[in-house]
C-alpha atoms as a PDB file:
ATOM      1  CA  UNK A   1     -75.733  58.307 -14.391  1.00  0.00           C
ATOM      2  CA  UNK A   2     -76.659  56.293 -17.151  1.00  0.00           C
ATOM      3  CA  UNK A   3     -75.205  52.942 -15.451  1.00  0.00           C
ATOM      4  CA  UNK A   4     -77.276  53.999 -12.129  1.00  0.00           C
ATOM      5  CA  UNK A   5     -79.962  54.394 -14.049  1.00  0.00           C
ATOM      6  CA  UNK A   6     -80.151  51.228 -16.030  1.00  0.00           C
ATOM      7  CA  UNK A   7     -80.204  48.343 -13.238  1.00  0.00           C
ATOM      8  CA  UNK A   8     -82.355  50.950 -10.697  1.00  0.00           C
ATOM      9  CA  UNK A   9     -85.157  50.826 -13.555  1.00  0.00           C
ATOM     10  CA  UNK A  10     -84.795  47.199 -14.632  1.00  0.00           C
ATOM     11  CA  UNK A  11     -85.163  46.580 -10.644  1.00  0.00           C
ATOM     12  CA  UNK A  12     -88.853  48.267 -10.630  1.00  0.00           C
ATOM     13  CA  UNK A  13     -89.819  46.445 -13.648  1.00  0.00           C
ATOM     14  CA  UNK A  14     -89.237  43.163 -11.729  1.00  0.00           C
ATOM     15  CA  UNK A  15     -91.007  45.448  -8.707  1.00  0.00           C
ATOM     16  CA  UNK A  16     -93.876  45.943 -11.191  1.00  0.00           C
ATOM     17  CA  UNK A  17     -94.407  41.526 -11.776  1.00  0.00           C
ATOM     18  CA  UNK A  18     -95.040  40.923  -7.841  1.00  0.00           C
ATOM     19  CA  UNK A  19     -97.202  44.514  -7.743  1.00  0.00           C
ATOM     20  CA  UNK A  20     -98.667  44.848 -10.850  1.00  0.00           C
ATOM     21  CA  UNK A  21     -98.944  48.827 -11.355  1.00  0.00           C
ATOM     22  CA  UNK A  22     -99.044  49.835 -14.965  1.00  0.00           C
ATOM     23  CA  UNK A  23     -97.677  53.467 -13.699  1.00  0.00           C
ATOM     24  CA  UNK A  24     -94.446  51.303 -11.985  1.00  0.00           C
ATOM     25  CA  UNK A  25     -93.716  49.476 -15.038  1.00  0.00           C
ATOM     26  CA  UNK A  26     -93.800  52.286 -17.159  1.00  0.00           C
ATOM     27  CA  UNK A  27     -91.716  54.097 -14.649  1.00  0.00           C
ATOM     28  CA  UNK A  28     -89.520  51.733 -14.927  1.00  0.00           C
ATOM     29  CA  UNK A  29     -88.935  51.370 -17.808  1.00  0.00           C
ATOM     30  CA  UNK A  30     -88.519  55.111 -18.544  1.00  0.00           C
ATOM     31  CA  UNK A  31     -85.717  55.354 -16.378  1.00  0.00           C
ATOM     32  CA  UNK A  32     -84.144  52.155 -17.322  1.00  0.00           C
ATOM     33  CA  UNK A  33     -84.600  53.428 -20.977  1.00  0.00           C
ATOM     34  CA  UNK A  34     -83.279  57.273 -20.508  1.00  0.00           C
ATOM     35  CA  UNK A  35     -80.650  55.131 -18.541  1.00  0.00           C
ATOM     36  CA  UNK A  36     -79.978  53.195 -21.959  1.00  0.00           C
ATOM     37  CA  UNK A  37     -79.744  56.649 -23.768  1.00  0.00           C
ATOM     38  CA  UNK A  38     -77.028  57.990 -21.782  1.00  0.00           C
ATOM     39  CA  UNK A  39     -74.914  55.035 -22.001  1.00  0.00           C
ATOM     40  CA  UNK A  40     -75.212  55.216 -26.193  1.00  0.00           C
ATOM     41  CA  UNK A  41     -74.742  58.858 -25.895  1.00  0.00           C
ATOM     42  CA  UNK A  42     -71.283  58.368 -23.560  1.00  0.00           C
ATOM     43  CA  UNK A  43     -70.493  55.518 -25.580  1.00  0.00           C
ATOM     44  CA  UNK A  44     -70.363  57.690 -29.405  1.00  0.00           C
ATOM     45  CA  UNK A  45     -68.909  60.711 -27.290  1.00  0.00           C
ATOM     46  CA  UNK A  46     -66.142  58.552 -26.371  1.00  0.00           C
ATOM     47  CA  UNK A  47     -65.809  56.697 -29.796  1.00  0.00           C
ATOM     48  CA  UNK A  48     -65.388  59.920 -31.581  1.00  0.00           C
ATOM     49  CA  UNK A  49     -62.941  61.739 -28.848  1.00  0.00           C
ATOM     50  CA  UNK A  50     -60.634  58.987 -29.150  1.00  0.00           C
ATOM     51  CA  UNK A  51     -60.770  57.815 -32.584  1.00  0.00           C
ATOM     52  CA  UNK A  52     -58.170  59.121 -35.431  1.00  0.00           C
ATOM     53  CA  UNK A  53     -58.594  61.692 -37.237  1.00  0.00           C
ATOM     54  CA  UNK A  54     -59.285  60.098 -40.454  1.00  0.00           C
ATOM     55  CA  UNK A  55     -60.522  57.033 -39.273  1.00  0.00           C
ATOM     56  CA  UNK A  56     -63.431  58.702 -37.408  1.00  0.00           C
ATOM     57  CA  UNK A  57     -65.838  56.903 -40.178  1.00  0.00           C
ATOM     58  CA  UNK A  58     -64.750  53.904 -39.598  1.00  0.00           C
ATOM     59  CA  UNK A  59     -65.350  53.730 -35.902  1.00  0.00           C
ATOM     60  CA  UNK A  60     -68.082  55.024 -35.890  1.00  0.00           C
ATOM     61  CA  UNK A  61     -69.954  52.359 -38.468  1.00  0.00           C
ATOM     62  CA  UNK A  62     -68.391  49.849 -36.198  1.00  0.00           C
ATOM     63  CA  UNK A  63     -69.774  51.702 -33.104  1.00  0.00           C
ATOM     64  CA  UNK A  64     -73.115  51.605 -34.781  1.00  0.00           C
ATOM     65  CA  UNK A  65     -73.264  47.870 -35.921  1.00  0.00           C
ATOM     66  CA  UNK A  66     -72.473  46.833 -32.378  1.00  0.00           C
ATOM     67  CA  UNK A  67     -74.597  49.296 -31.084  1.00  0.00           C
ATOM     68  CA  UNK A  68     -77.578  47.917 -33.026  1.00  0.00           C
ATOM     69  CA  UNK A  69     -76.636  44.132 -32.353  1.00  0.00           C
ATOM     70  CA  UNK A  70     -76.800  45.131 -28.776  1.00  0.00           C
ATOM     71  CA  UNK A  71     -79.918  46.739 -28.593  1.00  0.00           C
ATOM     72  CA  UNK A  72     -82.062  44.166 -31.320  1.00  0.00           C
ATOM     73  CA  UNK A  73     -80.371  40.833 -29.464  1.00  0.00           C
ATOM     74  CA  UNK A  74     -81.376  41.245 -26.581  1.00  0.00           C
ATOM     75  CA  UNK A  75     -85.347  41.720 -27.239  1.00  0.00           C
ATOM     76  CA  UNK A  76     -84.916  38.718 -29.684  1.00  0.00           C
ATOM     77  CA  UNK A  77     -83.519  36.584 -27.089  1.00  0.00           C
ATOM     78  CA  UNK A  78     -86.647  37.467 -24.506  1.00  0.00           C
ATOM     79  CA  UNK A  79     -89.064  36.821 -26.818  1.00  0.00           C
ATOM     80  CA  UNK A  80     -87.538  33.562 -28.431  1.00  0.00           C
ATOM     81  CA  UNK A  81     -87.225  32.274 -24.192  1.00  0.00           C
ATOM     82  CA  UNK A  82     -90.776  33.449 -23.646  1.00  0.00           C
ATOM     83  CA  UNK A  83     -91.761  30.286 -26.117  1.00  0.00           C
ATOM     84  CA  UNK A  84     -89.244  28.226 -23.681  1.00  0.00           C
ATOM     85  CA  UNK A  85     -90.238  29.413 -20.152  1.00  0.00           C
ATOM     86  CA  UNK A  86     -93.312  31.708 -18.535  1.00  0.00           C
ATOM     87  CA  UNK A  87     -93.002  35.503 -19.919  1.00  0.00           C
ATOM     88  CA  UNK A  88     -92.843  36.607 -15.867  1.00  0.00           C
ATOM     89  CA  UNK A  89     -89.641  34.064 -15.379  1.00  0.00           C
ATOM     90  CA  UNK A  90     -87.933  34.857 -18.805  1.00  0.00           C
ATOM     91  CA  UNK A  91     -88.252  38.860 -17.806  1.00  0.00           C
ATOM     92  CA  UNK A  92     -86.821  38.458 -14.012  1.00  0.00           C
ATOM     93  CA  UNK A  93     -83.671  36.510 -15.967  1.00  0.00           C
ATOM     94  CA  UNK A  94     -83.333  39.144 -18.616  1.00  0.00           C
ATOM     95  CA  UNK A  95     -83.190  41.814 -16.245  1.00  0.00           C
ATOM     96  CA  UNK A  96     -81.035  39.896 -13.645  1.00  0.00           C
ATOM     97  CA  UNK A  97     -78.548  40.110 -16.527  1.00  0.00           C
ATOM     98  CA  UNK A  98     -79.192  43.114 -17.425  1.00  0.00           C
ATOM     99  CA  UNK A  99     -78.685  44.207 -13.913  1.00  0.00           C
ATOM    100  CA  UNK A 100     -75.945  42.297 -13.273  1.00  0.00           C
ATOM    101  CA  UNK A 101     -74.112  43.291 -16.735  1.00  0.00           C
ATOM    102  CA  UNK A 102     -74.556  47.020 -15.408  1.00  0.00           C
ATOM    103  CA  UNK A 103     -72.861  46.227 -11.591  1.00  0.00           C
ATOM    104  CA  UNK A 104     -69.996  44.923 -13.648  1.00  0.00           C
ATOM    105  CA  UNK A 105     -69.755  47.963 -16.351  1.00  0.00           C
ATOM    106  CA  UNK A 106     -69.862  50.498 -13.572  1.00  0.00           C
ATOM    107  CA  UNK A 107     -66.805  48.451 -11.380  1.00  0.00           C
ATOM    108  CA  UNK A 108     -64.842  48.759 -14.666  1.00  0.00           C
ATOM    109  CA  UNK A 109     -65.631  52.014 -15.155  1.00  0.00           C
ATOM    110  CA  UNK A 110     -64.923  53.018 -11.586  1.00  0.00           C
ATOM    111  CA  UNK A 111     -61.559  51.101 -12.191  1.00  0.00           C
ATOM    112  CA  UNK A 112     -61.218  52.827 -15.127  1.00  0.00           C
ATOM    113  CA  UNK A 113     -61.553  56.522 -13.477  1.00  0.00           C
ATOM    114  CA  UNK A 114     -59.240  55.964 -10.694  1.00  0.00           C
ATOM    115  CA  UNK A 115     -56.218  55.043 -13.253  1.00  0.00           C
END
């Protein structure tokens, strides 16, 4: 759900530039956000289920520390382009990524499942 959720959201936030509707950028960025959530929440579920017993710690401080350079980079990144190009164009390229970093998570997921 969560990788459904994340490019279907980041899609009405570039909806919300050409229509500009506080309610549809809010929207989506709610979903695009509780899409976000799920993803982290899959992503410990999965760290812990498959990590050793006694080296459950360990993965999961590495878990974190990627999980944190993952969600502070990004942000970073927009704002430092927003001094490089118009805010409007930098946020239609940071979602496009976003977006297309998504299509590519759920083929390997999908992969992943079938196997």
């Amino acid at each position: 759900m969560g990788l459904g959720a994340v490019p279907i959201g980041m899609g009405l936030v570039i909806g919300a530039l050409y229509s500009p509707s506080l309610g549809f950028y809010l929207m989506g960025s709610a979903i695009a956000g509780a899409g976000a959530g799920l993803l982290f929440k899959a992503g410990l579920t999965v760290a812990i289920t498959t990590a050793e017993p006694g080296s459950v710690a360990g993965v999961l401080a590495t878990f974190f520390v990627l999980a944190y350079l993952g969600l502070g980079l990004p942000p970073v990144l927009l704002a430092a382009a927003t001094h490089v190009i118009s805010s409007r164009a930098a946020l239609i390229i940071f979602s496009a990524v976003i977006i297309a970093i998504s299509i590519v998570a759920a083929q390997l997921q999908a992969a992943a499942l079938r196997r």
